[in-house]
PDB file of N, CA and C in Angstrom:
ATOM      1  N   UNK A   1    -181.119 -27.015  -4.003  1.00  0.00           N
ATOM      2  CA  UNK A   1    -181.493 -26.578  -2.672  1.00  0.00           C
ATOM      3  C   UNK A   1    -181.084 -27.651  -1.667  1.00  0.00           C
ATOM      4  N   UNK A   2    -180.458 -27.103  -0.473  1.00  0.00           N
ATOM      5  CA  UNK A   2    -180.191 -28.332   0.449  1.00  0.00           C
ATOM      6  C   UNK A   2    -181.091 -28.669   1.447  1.00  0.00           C
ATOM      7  N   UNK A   3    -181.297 -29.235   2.283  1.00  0.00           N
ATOM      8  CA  UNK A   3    -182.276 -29.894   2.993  1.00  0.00           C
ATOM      9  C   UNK A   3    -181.305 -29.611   4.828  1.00  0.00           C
ATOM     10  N   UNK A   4    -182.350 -29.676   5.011  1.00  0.00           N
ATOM     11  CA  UNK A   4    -181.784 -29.403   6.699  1.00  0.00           C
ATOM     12  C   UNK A   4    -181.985 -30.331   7.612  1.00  0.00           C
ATOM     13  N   UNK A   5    -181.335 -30.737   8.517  1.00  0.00           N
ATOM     14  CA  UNK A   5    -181.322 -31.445   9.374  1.00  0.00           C
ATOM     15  C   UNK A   5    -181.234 -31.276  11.035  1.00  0.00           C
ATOM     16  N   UNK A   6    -181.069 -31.934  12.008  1.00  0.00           N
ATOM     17  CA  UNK A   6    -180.775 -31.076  13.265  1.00  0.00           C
ATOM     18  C   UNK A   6    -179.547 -30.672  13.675  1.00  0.00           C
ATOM     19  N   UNK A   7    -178.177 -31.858  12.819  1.00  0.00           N
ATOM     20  CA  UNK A   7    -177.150 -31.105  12.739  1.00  0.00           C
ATOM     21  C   UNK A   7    -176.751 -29.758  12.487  1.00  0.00           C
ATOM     22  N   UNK A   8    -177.664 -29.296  11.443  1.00  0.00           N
ATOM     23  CA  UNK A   8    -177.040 -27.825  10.717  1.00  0.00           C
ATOM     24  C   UNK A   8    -177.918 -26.956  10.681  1.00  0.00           C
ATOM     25  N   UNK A   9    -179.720 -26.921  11.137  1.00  0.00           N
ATOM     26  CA  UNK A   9    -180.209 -26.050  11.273  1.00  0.00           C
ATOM     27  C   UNK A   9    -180.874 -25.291  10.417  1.00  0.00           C
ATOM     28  N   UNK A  10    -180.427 -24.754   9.339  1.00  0.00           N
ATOM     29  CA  UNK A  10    -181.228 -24.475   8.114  1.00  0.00           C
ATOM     30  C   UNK A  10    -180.597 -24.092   6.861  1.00  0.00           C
ATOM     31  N   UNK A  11    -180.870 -24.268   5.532  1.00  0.00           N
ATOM     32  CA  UNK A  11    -180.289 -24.186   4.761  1.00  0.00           C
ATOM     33  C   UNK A  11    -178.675 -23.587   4.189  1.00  0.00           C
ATOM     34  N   UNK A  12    -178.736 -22.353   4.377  1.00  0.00           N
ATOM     35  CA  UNK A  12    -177.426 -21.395   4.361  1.00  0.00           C
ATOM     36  C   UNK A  12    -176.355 -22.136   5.525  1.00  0.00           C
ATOM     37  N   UNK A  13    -176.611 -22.565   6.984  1.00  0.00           N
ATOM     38  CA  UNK A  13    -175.802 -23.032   7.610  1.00  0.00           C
ATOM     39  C   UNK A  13    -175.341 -24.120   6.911  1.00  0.00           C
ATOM     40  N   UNK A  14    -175.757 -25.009   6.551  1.00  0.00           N
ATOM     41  CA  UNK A  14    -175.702 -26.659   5.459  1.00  0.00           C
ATOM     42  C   UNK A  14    -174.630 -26.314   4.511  1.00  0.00           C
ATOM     43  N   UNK A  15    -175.467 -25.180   3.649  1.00  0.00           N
ATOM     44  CA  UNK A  15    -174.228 -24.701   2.705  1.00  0.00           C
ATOM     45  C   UNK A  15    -173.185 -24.204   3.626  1.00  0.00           C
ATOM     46  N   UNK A  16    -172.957 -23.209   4.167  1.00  0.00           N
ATOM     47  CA  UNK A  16    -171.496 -22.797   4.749  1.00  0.00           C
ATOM     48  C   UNK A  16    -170.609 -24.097   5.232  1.00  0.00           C
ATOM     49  N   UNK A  17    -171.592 -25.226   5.817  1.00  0.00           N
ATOM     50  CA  UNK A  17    -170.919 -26.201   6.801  1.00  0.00           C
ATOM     51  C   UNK A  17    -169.552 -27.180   5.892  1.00  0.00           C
ATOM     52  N   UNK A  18    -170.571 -27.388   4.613  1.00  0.00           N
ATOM     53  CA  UNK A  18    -170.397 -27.926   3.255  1.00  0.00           C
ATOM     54  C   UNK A  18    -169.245 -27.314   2.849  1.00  0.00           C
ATOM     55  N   UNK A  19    -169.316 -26.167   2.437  1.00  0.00           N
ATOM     56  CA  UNK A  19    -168.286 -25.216   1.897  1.00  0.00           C
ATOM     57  C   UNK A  19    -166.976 -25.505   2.815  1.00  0.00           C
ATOM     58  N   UNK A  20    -166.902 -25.512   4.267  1.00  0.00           N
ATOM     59  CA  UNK A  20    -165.802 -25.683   5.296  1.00  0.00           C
ATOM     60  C   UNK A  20    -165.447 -26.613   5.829  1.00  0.00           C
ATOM     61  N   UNK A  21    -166.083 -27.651   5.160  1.00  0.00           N
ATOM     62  CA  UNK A  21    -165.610 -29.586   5.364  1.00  0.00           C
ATOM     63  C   UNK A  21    -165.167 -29.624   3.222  1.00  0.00           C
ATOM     64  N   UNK A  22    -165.458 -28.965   2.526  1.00  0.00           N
ATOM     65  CA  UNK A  22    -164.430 -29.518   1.487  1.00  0.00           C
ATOM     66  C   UNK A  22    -163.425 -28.399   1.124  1.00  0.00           C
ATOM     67  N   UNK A  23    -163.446 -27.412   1.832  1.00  0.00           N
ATOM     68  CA  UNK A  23    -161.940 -26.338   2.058  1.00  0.00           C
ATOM     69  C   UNK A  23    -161.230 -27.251   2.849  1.00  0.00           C
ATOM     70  N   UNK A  24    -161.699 -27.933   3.821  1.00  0.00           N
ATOM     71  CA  UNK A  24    -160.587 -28.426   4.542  1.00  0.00           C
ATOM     72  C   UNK A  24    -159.736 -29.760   4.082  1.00  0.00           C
ATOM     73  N   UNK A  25    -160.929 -30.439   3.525  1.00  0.00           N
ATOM     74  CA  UNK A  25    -160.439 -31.686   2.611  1.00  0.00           C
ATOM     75  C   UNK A  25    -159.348 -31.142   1.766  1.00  0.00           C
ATOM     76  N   UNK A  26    -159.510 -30.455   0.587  1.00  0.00           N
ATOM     77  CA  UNK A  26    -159.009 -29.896  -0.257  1.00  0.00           C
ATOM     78  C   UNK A  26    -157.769 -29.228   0.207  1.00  0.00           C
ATOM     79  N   UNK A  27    -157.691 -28.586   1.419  1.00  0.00           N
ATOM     80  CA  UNK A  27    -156.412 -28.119   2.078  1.00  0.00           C
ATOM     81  C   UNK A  27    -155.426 -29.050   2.530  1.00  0.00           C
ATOM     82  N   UNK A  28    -155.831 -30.303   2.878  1.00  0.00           N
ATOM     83  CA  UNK A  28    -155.048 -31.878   3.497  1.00  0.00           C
ATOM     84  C   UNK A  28    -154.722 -32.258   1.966  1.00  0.00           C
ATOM     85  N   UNK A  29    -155.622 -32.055   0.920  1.00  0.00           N
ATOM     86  CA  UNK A  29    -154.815 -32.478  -0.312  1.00  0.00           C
ATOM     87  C   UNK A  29    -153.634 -32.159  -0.597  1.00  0.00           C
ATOM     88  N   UNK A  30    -154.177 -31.071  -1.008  1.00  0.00           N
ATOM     89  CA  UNK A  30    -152.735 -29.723  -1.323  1.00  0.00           C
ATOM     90  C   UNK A  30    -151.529 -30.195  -0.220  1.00  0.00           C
ATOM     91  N   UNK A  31    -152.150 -30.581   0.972  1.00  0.00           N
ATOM     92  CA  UNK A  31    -150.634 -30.420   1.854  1.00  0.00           C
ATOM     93  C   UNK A  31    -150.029 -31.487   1.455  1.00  0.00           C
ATOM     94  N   UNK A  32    -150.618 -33.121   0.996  1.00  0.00           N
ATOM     95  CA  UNK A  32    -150.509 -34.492   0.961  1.00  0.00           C
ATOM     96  C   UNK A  32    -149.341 -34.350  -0.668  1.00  0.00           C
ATOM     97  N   UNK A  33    -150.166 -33.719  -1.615  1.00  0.00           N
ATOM     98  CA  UNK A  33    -149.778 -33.359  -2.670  1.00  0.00           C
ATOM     99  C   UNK A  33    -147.934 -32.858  -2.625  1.00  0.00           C
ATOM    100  N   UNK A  34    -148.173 -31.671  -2.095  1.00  0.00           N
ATOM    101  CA  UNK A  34    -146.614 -31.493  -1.751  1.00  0.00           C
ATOM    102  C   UNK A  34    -145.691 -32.113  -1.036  1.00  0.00           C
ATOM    103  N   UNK A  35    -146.195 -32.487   0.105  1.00  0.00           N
ATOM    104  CA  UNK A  35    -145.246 -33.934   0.628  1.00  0.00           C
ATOM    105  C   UNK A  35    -144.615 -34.765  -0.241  1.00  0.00           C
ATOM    106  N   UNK A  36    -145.916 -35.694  -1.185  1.00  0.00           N
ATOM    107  CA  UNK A  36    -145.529 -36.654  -1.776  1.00  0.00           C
ATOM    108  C   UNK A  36    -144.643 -35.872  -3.472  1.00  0.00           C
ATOM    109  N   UNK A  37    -144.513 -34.520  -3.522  1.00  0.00           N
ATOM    110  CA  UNK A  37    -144.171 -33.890  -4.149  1.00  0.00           C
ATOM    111  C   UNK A  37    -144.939 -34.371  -6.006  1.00  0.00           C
ATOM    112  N   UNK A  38    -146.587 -34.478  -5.655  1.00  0.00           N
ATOM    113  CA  UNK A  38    -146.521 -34.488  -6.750  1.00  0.00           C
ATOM    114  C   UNK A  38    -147.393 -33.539  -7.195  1.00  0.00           C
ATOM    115  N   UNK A  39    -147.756 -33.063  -8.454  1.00  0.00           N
ATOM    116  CA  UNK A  39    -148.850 -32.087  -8.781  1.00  0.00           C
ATOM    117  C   UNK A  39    -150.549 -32.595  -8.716  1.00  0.00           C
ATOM    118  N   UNK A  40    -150.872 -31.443  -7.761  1.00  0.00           N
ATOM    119  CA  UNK A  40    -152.163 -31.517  -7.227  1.00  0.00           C
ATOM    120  C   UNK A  40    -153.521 -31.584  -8.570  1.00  0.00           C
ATOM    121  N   UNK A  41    -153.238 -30.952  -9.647  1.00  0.00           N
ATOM    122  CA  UNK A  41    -153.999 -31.299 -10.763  1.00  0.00           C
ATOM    123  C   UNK A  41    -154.073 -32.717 -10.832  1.00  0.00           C
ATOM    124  N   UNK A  42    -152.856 -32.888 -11.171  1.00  0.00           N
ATOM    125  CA  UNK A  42    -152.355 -34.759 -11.894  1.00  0.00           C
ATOM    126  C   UNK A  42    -153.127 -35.679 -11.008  1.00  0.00           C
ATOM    127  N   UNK A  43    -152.929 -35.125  -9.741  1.00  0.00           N
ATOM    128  CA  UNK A  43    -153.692 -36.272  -8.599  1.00  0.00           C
ATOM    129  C   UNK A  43    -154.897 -36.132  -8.796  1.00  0.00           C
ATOM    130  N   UNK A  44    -155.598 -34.760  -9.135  1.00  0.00           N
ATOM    131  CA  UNK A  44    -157.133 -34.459  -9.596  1.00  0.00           C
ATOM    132  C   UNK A  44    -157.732 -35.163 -10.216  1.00  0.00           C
ATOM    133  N   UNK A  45    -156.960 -35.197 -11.589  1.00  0.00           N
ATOM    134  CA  UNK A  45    -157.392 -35.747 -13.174  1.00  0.00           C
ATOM    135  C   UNK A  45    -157.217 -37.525 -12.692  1.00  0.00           C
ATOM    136  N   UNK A  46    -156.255 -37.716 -11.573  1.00  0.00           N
ATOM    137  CA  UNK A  46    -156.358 -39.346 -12.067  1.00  0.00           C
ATOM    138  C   UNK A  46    -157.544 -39.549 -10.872  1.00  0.00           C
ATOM    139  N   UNK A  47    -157.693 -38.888  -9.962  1.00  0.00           N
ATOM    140  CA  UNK A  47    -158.966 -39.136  -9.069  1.00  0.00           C
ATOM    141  C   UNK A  47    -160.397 -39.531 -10.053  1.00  0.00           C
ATOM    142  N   UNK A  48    -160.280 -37.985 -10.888  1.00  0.00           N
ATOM    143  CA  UNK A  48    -161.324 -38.257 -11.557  1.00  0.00           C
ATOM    144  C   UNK A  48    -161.867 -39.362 -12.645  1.00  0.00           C
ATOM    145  N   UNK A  49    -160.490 -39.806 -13.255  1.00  0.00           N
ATOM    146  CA  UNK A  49    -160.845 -41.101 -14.095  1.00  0.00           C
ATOM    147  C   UNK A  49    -160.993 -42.114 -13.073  1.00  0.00           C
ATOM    148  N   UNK A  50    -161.009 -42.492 -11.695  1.00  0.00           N
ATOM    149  CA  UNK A  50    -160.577 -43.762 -11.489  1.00  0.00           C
ATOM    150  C   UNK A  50    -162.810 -43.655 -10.752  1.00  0.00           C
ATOM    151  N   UNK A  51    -162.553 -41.997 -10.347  1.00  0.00           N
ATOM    152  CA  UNK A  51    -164.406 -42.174 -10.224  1.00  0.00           C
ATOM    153  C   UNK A  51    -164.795 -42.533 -11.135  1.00  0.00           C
ATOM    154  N   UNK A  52    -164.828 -42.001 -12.567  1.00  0.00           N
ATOM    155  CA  UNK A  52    -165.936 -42.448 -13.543  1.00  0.00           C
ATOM    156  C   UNK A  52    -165.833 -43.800 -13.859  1.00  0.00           C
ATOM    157  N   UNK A  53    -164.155 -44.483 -14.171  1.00  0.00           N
ATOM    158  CA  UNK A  53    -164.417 -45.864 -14.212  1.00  0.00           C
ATOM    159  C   UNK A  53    -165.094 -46.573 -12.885  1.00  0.00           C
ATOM    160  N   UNK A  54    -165.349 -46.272 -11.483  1.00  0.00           N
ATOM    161  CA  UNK A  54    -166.080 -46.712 -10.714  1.00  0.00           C
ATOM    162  C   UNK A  54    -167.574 -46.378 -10.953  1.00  0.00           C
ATOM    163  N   UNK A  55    -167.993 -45.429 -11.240  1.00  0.00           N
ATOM    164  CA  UNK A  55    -169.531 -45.244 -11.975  1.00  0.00           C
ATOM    165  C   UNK A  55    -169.446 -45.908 -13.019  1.00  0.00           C
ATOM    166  N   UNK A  56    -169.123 -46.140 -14.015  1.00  0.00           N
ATOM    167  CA  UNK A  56    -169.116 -47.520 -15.123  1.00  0.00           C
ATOM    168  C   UNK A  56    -169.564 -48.709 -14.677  1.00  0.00           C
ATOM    169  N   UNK A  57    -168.564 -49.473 -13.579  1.00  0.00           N
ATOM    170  CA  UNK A  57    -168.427 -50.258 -13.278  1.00  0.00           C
ATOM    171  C   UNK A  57    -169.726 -50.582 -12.543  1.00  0.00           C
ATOM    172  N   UNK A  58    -170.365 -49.854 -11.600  1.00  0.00           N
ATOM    173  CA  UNK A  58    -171.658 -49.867 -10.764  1.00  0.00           C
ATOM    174  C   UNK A  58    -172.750 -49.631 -11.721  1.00  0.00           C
ATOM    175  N   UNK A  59    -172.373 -49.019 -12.783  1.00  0.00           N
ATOM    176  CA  UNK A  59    -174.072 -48.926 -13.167  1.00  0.00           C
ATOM    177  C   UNK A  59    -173.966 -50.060 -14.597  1.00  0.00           C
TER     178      UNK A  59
END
């Protein structure tokens, strides 16, 4: 459940707001991705190892 604030008003807005700040992230990927012509998975998968070795590392 999300929590509300005065930015966003009440729950469902939070979620939608959420939902349309990481479509948009995710859309600058994809575009960054093809520029640098590489595959948007590959950039995924190494994102994701370089988080968990940063959660390792912190906890």
């Amino acid at each position: 459940m999300l929590n509300t604030d005065s930015n966003t008003g009440n729950p469902q807005q939070a979620q939608q707001r959420l939902s349309h700040e990481i479509t948009h992230e995710l859309e600058q990927c994809l575009a960054l991705c093809q520029q640098l012509r590489i595959d948007f998975y590959d950039c995924l998968a190494h994102a994701r190892i370089e988080f968990e070795r940063h959660q390792r590392e912190q906890g």
